[in-house]
Protein backbone atom coordinates (compact mmCIF):
# COMPACT_ATOMS: atom_id res chain seq x y z
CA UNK A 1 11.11 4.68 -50.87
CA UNK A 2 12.54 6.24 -47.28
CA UNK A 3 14.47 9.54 -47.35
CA UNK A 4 17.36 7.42 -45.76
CA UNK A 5 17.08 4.97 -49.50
CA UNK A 6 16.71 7.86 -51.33
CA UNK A 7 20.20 8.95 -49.85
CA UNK A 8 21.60 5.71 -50.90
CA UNK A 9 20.61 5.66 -54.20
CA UNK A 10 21.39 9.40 -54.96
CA UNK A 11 25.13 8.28 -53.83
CA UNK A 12 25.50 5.24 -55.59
CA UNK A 13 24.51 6.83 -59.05
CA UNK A 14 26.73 9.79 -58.38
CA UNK A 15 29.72 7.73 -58.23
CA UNK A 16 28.66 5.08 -61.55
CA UNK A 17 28.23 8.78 -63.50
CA UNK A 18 32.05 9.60 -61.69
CA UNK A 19 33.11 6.39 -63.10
CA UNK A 20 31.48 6.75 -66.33
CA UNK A 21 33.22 10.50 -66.83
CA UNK A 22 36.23 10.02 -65.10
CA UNK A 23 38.47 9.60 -68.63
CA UNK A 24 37.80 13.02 -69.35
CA UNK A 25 38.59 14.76 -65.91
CA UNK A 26 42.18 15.80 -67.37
CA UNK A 27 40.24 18.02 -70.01
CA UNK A 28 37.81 19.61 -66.80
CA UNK A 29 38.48 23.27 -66.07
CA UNK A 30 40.26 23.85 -62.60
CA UNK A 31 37.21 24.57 -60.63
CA UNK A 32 39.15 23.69 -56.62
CA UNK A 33 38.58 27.29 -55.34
CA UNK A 34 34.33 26.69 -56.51
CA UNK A 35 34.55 23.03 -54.40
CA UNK A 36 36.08 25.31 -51.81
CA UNK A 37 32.51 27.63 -51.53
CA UNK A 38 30.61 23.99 -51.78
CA UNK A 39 32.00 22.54 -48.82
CA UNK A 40 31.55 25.52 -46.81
CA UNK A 41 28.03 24.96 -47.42
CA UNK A 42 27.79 21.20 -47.03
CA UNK A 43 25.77 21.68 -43.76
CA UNK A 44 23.14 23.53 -44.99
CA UNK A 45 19.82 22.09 -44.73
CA UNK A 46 18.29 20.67 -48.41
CA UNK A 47 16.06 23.33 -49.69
CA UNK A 48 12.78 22.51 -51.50
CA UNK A 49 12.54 21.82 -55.23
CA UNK A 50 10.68 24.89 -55.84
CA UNK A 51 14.46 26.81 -54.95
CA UNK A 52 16.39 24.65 -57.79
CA UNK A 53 16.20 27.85 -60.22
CA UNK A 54 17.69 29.91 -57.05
CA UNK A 55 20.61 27.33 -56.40
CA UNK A 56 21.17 26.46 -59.76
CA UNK A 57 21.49 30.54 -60.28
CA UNK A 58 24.15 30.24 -57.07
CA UNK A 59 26.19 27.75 -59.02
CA UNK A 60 25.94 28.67 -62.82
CA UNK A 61 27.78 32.39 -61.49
CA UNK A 62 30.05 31.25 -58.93
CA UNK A 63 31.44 28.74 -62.19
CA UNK A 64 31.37 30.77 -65.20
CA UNK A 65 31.66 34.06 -66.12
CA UNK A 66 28.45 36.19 -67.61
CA UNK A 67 28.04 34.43 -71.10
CA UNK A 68 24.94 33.93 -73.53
CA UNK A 69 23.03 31.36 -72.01
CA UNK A 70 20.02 29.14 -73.34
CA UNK A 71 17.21 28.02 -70.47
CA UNK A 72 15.49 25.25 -72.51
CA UNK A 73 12.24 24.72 -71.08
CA UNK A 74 12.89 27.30 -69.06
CA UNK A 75 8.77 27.52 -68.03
CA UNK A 76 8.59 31.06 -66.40
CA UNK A 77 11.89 32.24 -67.13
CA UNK A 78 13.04 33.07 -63.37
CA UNK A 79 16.41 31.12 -63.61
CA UNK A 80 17.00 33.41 -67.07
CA UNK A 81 16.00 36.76 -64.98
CA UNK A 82 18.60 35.71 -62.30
CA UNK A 83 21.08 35.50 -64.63
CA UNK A 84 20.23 38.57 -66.82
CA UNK A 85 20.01 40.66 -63.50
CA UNK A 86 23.79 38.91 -62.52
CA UNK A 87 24.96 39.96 -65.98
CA UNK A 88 24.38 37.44 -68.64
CA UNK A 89 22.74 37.44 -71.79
CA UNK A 90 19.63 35.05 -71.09
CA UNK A 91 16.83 33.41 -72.97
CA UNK A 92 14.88 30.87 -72.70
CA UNK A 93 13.53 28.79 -75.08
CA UNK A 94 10.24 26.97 -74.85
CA UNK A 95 7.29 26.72 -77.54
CA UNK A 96 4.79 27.73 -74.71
CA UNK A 97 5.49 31.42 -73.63
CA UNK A 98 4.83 32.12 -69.49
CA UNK A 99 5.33 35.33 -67.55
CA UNK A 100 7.62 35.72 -65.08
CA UNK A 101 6.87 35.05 -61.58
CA UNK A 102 5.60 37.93 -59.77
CA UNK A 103 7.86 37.30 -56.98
CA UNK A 104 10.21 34.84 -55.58
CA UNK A 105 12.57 34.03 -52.76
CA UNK A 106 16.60 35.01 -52.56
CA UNK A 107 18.36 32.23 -50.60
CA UNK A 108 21.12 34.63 -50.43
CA UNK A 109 19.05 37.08 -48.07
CA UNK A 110 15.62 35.17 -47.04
CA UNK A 111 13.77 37.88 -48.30
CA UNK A 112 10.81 38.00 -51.09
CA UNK A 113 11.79 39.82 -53.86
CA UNK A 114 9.21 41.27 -56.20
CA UNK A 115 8.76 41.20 -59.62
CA UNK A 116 7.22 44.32 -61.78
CA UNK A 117 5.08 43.58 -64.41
CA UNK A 118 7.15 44.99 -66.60
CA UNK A 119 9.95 43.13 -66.56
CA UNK A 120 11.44 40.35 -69.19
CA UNK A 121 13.64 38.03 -70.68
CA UNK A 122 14.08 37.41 -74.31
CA UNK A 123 12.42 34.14 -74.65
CA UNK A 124 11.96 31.90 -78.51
CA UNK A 125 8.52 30.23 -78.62
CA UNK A 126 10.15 27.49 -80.62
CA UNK A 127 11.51 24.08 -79.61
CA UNK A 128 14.81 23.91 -79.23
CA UNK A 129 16.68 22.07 -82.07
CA UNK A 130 20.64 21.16 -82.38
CA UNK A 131 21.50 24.55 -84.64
CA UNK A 132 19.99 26.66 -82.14
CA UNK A 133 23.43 26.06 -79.78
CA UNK A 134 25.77 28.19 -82.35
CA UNK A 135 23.64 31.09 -80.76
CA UNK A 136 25.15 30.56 -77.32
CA UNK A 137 28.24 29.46 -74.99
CA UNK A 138 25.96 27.55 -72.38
CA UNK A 139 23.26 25.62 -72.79
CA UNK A 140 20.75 24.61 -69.67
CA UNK A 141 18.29 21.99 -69.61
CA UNK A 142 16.70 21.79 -65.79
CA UNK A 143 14.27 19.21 -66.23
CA UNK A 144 14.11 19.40 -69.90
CA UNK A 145 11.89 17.43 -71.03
CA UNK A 146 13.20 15.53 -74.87
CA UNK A 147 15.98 17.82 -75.36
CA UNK A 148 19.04 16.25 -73.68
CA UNK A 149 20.45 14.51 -76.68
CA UNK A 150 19.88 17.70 -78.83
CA UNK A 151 21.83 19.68 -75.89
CA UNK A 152 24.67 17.11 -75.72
CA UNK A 153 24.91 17.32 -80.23
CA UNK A 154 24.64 21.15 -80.12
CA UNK A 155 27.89 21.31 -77.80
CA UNK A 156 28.95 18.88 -79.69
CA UNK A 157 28.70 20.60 -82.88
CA UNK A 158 29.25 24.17 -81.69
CA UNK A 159 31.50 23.79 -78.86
CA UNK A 160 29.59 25.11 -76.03
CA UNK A 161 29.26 24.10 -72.49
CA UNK A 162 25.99 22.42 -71.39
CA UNK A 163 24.23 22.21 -67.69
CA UNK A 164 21.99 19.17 -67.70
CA UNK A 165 19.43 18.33 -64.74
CA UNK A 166 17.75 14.95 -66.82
CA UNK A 167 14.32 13.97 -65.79
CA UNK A 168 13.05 11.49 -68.22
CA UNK A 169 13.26 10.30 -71.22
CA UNK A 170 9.93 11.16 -73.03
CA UNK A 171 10.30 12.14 -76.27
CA UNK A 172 14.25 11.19 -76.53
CA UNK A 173 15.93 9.52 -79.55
CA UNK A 174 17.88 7.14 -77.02
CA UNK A 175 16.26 5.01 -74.36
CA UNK A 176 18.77 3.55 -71.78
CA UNK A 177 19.02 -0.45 -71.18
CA UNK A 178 17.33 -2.25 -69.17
CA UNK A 179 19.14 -1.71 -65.24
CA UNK A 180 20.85 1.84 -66.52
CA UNK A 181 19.58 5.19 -64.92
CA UNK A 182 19.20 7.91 -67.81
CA UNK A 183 21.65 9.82 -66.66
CA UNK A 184 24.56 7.36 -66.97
CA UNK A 185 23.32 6.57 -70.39
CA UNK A 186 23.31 10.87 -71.05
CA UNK A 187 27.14 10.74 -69.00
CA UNK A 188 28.38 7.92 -71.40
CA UNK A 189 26.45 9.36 -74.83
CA UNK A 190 28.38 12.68 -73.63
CA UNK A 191 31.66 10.92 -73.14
CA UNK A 192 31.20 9.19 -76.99
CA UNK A 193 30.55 12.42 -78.75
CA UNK A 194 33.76 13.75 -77.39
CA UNK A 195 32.93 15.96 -74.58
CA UNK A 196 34.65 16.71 -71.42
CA UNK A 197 31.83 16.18 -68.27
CA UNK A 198 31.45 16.00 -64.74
CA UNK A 199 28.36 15.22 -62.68
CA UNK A 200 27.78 17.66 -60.02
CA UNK A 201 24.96 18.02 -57.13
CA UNK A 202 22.30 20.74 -56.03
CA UNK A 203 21.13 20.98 -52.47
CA UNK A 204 17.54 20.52 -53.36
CA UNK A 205 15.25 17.94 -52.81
CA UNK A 206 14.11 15.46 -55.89
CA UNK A 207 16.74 14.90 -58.88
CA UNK A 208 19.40 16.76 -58.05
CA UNK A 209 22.22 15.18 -59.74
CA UNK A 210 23.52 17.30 -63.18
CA UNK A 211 25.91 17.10 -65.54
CA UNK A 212 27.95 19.38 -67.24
CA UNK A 213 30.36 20.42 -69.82
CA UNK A 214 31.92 23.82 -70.08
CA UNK A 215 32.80 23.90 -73.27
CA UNK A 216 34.28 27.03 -74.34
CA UNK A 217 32.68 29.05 -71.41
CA UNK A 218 33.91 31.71 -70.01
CA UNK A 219 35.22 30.34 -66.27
CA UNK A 220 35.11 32.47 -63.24
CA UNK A 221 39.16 32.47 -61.77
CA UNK A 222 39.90 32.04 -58.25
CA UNK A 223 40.58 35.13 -56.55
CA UNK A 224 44.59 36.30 -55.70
């Protein structure tokens, strides 16, 4: 598939997920002054996949305010050591314990920053499971591998927001029909259990369509 189809099809399942959410945009937190930063930065060149933790970092803190947050399947943990440096109570949760990189890029800056061995983040070598959620406001799955329903039932059950970035469907209780992209069939399971969501878009290459809910979250206000 060309870049140029790849383009195509990235806007055309944008807008079914718009569709599919759109009856609960009256229940969406006001977030015009965030769209404001997004559009000043709609010129910027797409970034690599490897920068998704960075950018999704960017986002997560310009939207809500330092909360406890859950990285499920959060691999190496950097997304959960940007956020713990920026404030927030992080862990991730994956049954296969990694370091943290020993250094990575800031987008902000250009520059390589360097990790000490000594650093952390909390992390629960444990699959995640639905009860886990009452731990936290905000649940993230990048690329989370058969935990998206259990993400969507634990805000459901708890109340707290969710960050999605689907991938597959290995290992989920729900497969989508035949002709639906998973993450319409995630939108619409989302919509069904009662939850207010939104898809939104990273300036990576690869899947960078998400969805989210904020739940109870803590929301960062726009500025006097």
């Amino acid at each position: 598939m060309t870049r140029h189809k790849d383009r195509e099809f990235g806007e055309e399942l944008f807008a079914k997920v718009e569709r599919i959410t759109a009856v609960t945009a009256p229940r969406l937190p006001d977030f015009s002054y965030q769209r404001q930063l997004e559009a000043q930065r709609a010129r910027e060149l797409r970034k690599m996949k490897k920068f998704r933790f960075q950018l999704l970092h960017r986002w997560l803190t310009e939207h809500f305010a330092p909360c406890r947050v859950a990285d499920i399947a959060g691999g190496k943990g950097l997304l959960a050591h940007l956020l713990q440096q920026s404030g927030w109570q992080a862990t991730v949760i994956d049954p296969t314990y990694q370091p943290l990189p020993d250094k990575y890029k800031d987008i902000a800056t250009g520059q390589r920053v360097r990790l000490e061995a000594t650093e952390q983040v909390h992390h629960i070598a444990r699959p995640f499971t639905r009860e886990m959620g009452q731990q936290f406001d905000l649940l993230v799955g990048m690329h989370a591998h058969g935990c998206n329903i259990a993400i969507i039932d634990a805000a459901a059950a708890y109340g707290c927001g969710f960050v999605l970035f689907p991938c597959c469907v290995i290992d989920e209780p729900l497969i989508p029909p035949l002709g639906v992209h998973w993450l319409e069939s995630l939108a619409d399971y989302a919509v069904q259990q009662g939850r207010a969501v939104a898809p939104f878009r990273l300036n990576f290459k690869g899947q960078n369509i998400g969805l989210y809910d904020a739940g109870n979250c803590p929301i960062v206000q726009m500025p006097e």
